[in-house]
N, C-alpha and C. Protein backbone atom coordinates (compact mmCIF):
# COMPACT_ATOMS: atom_id res chain seq x y z
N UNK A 1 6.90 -48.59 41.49
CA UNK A 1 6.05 -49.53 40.77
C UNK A 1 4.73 -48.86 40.42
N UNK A 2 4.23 -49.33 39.37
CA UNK A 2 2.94 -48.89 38.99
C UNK A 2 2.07 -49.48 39.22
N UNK A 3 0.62 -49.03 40.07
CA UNK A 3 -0.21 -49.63 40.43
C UNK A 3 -1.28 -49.95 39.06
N UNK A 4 -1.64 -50.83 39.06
CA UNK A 4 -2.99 -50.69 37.81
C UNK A 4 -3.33 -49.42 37.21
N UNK A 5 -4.14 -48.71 38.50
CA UNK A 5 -4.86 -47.24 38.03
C UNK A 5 -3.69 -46.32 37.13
N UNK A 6 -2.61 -46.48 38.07
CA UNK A 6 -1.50 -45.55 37.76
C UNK A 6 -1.03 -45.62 36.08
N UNK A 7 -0.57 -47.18 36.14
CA UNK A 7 -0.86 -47.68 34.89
C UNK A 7 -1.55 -47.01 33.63
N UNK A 8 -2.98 -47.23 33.67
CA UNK A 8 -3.92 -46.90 32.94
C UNK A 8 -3.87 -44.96 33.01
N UNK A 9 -3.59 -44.44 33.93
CA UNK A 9 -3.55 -43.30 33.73
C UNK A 9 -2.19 -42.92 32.91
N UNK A 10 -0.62 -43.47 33.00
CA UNK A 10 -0.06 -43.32 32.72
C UNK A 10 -0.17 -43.31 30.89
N UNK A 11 -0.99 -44.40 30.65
CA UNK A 11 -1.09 -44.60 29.56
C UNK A 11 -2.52 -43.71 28.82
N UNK A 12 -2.60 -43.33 29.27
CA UNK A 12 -4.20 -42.27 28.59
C UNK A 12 -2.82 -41.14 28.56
N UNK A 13 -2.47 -40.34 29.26
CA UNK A 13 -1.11 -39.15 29.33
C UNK A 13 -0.23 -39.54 28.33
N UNK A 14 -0.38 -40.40 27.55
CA UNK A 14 0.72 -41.10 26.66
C UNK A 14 -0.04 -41.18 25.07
N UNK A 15 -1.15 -41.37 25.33
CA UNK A 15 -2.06 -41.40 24.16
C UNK A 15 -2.38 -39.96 23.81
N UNK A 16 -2.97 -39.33 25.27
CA UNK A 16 -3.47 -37.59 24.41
C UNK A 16 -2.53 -37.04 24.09
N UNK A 17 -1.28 -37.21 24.50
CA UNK A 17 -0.31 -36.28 24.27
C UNK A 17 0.12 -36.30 22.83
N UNK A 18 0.45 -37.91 22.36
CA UNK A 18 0.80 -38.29 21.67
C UNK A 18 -0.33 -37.86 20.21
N UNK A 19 -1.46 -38.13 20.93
CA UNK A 19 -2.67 -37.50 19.95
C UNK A 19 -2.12 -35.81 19.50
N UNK A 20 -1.81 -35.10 20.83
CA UNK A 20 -1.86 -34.07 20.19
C UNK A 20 -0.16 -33.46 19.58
N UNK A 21 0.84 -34.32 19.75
CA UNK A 21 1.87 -34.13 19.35
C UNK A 21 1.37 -34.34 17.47
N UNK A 22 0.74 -35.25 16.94
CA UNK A 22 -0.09 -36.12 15.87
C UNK A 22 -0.63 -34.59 15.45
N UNK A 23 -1.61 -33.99 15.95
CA UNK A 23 -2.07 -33.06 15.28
C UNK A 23 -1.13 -31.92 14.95
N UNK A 24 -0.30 -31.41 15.54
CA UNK A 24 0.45 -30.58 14.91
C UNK A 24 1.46 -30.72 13.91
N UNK A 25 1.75 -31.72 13.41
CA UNK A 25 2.68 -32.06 12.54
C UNK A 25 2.09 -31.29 11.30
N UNK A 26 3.20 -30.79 10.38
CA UNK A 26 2.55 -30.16 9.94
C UNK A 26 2.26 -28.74 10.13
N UNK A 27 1.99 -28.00 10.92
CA UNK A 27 1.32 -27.09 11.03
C UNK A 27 2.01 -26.31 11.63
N UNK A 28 1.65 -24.88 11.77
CA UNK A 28 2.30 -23.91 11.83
C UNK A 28 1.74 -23.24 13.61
N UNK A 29 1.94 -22.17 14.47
CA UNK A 29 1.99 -21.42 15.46
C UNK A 29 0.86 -20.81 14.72
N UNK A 30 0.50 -20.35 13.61
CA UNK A 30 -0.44 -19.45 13.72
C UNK A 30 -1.55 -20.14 13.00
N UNK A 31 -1.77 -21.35 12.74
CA UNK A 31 -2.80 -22.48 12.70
C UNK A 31 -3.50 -22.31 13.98
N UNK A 32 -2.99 -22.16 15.30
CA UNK A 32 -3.76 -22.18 16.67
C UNK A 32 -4.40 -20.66 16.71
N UNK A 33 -4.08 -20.06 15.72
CA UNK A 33 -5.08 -18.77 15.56
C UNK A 33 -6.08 -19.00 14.83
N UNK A 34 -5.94 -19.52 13.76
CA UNK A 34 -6.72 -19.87 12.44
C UNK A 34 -7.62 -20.76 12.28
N UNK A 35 -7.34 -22.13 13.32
CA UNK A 35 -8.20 -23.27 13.24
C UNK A 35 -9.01 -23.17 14.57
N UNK A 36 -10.09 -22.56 14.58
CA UNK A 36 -10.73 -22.82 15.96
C UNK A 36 -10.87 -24.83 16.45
N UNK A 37 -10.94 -25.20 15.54
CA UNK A 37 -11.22 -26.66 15.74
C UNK A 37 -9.95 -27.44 16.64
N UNK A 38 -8.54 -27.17 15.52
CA UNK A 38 -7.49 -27.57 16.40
C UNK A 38 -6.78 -26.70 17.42
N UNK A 39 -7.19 -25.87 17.86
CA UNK A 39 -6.65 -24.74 19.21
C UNK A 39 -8.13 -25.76 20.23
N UNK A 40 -9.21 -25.92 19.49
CA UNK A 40 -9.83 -26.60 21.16
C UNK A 40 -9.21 -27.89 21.07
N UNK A 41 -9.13 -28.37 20.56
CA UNK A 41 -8.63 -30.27 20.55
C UNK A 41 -7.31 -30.06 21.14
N UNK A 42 -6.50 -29.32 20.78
CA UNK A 42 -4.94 -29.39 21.90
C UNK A 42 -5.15 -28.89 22.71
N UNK A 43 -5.86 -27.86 23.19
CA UNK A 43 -6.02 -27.25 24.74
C UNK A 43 -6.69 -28.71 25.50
N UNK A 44 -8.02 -29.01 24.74
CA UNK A 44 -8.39 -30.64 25.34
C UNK A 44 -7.63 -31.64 25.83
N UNK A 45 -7.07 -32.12 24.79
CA UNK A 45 -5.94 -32.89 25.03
C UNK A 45 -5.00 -32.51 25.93
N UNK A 46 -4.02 -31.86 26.04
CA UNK A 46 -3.42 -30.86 27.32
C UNK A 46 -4.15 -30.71 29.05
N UNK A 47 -5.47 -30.61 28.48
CA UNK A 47 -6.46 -30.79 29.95
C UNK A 47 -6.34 -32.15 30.48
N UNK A 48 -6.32 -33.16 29.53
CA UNK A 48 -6.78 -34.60 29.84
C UNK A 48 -5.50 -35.21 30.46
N UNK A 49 -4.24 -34.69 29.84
CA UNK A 49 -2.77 -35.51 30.11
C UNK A 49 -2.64 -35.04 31.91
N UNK A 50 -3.22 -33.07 31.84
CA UNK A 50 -2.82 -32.96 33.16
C UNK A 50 -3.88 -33.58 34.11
N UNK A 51 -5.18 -33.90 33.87
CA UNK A 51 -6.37 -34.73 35.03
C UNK A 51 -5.87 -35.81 35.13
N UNK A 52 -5.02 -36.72 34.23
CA UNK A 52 -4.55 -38.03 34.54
C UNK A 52 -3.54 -37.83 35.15
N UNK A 53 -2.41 -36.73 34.76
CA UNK A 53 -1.28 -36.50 36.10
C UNK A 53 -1.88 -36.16 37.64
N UNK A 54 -3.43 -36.04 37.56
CA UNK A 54 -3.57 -35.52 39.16
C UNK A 54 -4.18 -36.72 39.70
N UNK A 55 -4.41 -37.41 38.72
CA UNK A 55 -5.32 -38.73 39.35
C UNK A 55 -4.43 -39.69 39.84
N UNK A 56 -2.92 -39.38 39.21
CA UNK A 56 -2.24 -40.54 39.57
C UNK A 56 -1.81 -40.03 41.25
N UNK A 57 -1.53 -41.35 41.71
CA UNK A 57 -1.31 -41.60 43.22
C UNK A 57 0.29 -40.72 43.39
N UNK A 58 0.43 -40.19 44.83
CA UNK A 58 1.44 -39.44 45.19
C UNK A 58 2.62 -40.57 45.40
N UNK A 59 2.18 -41.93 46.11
CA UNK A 59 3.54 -42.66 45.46
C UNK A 59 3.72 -42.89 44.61
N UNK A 60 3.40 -42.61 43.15
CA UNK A 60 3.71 -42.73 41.79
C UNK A 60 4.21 -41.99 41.61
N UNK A 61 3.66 -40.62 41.68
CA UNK A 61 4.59 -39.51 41.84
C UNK A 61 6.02 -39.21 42.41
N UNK A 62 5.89 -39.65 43.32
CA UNK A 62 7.28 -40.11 44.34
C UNK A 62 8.49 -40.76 44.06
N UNK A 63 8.03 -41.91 42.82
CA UNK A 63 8.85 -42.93 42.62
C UNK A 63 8.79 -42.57 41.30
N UNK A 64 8.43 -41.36 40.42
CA UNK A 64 8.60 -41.20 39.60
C UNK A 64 9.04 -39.54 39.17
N UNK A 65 9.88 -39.36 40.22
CA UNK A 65 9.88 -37.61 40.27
C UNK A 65 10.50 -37.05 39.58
N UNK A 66 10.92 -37.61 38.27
CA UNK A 66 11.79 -37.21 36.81
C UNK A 66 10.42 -36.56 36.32
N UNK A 67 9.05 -37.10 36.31
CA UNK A 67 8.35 -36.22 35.41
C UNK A 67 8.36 -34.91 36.27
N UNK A 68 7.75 -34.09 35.36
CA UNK A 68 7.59 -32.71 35.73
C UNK A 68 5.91 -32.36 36.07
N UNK A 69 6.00 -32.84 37.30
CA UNK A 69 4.26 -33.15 37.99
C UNK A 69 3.64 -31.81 38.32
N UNK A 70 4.19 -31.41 38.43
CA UNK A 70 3.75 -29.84 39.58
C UNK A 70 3.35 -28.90 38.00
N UNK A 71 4.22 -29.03 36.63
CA UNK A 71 4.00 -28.22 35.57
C UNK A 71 2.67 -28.83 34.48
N UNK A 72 2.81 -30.38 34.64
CA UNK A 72 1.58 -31.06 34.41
C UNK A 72 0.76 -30.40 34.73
N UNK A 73 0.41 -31.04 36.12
CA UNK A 73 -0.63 -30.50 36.40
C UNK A 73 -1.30 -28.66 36.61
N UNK A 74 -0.63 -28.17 36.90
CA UNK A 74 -0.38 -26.41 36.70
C UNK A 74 -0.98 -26.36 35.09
N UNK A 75 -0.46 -26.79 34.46
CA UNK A 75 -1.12 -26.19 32.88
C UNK A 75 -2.62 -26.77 32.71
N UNK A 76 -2.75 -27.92 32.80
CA UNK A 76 -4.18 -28.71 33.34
C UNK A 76 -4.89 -27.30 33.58
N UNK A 77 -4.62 -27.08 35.17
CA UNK A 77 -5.59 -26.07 35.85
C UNK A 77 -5.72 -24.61 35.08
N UNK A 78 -4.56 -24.38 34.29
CA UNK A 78 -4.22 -22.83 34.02
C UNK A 78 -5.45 -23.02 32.67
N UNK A 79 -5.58 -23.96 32.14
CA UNK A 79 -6.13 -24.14 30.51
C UNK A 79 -7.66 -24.26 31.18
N UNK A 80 -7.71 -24.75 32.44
CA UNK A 80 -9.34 -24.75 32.28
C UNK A 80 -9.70 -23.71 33.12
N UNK A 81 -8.81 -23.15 33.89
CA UNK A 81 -9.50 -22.27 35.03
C UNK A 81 -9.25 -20.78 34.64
N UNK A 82 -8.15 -20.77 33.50
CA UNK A 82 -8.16 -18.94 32.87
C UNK A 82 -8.30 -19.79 31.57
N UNK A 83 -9.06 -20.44 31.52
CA UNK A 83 -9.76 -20.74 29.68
C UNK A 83 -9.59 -19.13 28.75
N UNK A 84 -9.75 -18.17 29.24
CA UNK A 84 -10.20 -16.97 28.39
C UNK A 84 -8.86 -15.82 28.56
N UNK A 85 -8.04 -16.61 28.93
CA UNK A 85 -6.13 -16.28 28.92
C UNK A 85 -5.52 -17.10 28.45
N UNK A 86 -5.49 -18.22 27.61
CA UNK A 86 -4.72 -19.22 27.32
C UNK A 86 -3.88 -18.15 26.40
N UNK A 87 -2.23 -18.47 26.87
CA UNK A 87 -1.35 -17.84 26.23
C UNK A 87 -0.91 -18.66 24.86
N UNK A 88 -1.38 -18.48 23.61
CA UNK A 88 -0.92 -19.26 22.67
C UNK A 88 0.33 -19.55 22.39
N UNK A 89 1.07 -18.77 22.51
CA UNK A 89 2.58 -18.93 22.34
C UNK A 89 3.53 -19.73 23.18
N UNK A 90 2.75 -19.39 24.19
CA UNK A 90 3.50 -20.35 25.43
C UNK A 90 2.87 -21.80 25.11
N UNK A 91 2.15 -22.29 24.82
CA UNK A 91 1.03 -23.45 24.60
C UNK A 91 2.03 -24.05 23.30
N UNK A 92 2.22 -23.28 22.30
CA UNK A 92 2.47 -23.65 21.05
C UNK A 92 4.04 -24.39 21.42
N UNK A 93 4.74 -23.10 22.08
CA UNK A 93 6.34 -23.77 22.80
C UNK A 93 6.08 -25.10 23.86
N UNK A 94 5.01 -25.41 24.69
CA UNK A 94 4.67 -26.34 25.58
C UNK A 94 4.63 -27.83 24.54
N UNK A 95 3.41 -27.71 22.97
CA UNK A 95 3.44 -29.00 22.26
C UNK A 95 4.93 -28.89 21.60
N UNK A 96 5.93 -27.67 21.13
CA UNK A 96 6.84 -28.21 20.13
C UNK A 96 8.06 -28.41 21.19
N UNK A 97 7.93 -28.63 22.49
CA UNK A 97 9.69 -28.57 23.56
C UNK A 97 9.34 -29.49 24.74
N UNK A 98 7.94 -29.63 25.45
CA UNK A 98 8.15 -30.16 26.08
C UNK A 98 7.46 -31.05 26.25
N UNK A 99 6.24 -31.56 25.22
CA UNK A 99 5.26 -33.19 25.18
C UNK A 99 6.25 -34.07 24.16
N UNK A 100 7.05 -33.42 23.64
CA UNK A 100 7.63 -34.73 22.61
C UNK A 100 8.97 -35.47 24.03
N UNK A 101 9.80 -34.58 24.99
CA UNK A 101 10.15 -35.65 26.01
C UNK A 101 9.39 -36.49 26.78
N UNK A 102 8.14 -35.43 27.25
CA UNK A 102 7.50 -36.06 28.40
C UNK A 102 6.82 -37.68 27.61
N UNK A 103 6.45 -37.32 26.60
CA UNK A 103 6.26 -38.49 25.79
C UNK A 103 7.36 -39.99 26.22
N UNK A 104 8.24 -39.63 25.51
CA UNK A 104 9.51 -40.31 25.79
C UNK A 104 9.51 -41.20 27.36
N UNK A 105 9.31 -40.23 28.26
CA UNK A 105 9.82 -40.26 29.90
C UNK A 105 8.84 -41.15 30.11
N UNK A 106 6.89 -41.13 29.56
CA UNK A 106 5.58 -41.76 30.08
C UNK A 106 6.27 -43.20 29.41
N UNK A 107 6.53 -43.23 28.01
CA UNK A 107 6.77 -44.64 27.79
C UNK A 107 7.84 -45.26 28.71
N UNK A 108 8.97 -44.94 28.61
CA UNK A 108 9.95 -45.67 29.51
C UNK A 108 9.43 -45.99 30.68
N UNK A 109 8.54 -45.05 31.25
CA UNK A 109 8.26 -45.82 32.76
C UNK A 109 7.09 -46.85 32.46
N UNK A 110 6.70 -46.65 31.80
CA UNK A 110 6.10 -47.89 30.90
C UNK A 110 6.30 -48.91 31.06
N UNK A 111 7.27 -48.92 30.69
CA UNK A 111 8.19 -50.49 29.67
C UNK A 111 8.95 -51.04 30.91
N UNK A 112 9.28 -50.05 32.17
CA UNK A 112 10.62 -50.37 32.51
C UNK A 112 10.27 -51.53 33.39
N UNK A 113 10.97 -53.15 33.46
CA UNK A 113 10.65 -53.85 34.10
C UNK A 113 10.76 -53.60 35.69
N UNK A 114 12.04 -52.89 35.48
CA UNK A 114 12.69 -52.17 37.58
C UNK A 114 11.67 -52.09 37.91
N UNK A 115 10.78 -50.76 37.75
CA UNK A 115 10.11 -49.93 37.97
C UNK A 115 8.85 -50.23 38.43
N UNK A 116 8.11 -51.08 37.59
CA UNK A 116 7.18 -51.50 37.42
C UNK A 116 6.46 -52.87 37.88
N UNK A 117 5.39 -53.21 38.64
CA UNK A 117 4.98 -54.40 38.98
C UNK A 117 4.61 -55.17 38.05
N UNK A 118 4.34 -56.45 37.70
CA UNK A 118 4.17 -57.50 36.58
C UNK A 118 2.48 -57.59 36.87
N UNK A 119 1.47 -56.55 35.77
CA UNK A 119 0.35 -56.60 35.78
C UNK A 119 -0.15 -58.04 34.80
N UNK A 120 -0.37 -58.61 34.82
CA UNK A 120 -1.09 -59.78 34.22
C UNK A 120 -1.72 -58.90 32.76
N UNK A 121 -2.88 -58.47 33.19
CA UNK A 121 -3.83 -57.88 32.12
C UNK A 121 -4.62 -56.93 32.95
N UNK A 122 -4.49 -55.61 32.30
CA UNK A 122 -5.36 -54.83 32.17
C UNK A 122 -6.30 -54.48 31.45
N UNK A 123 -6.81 -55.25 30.34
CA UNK A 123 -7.53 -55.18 29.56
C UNK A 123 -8.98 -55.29 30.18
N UNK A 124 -10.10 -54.83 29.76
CA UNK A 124 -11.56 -55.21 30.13
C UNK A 124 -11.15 -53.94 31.55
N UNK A 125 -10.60 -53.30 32.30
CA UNK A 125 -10.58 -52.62 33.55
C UNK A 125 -10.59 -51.27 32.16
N UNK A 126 -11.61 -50.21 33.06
CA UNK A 126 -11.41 -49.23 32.71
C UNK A 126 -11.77 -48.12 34.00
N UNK A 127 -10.76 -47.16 33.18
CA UNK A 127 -10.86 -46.12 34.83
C UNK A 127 -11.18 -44.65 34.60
N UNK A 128 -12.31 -44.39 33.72
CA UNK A 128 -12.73 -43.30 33.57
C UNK A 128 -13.87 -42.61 34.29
């Protein structure tokens, strides 16, 4: 089940991703050479999906161990902590193979009634 926070984090990991799945359409592997603007906005975005995978709670994690938590969060740390190694190619294969499932996987646990506790409203709560 998803707790509120979990919730709300689940759903920010669902938005940047989705943000940055959004920006590459279109565009080419060597655009992330070319556009200084969109190589920082997807490395950003990429940072933000993995701080919300670390924020979420380890029984979320637990009860949700189809995502791929440990690679989440690992790229998170790898993008901000060797900022001045980001492997583009590997990055470029990360938005075109593996945010368009994880996408997929954040909504379903979403939606799924099993899964999930019956939050009333989360609206007006914010958890930044």
């Amino acid at each position: 089940m998803l707790q509120p926070k979990d919730r709300i984090r689940f759903q920010h990991m669902v938005d940047h991703a989705t943000e940055a799945l959004n920006m590459i359409k279109g565009r080419t592997r060597e655009d992330l050479d070319n556009d200084r603007q969109l190589n920082l906005s997807l490395v950003r975005l990429l940072e933000i999906v993995g701080e919300a995978a670390s924020r979420t709670s380890e029984s979320t994690r637990s009860s949700h161990s189809e995502l791929p938590w440990i690679q989440i969060i690992g790229l998170r740390n790898r993008l901000i902590h060797g900022y001045d190694e980001v492997d583009f190619d590997i990055l470029w294969t990360i938005l075109q193979e593996d945010l368009p499932p994880l996408v997929i996987q954040l909504k379903q646990s979403l939606s799924d009634p099993q899964r999930n506790e019956s939050i009333q409203s989360v609206s007006g709560q914010n958890d930044h």
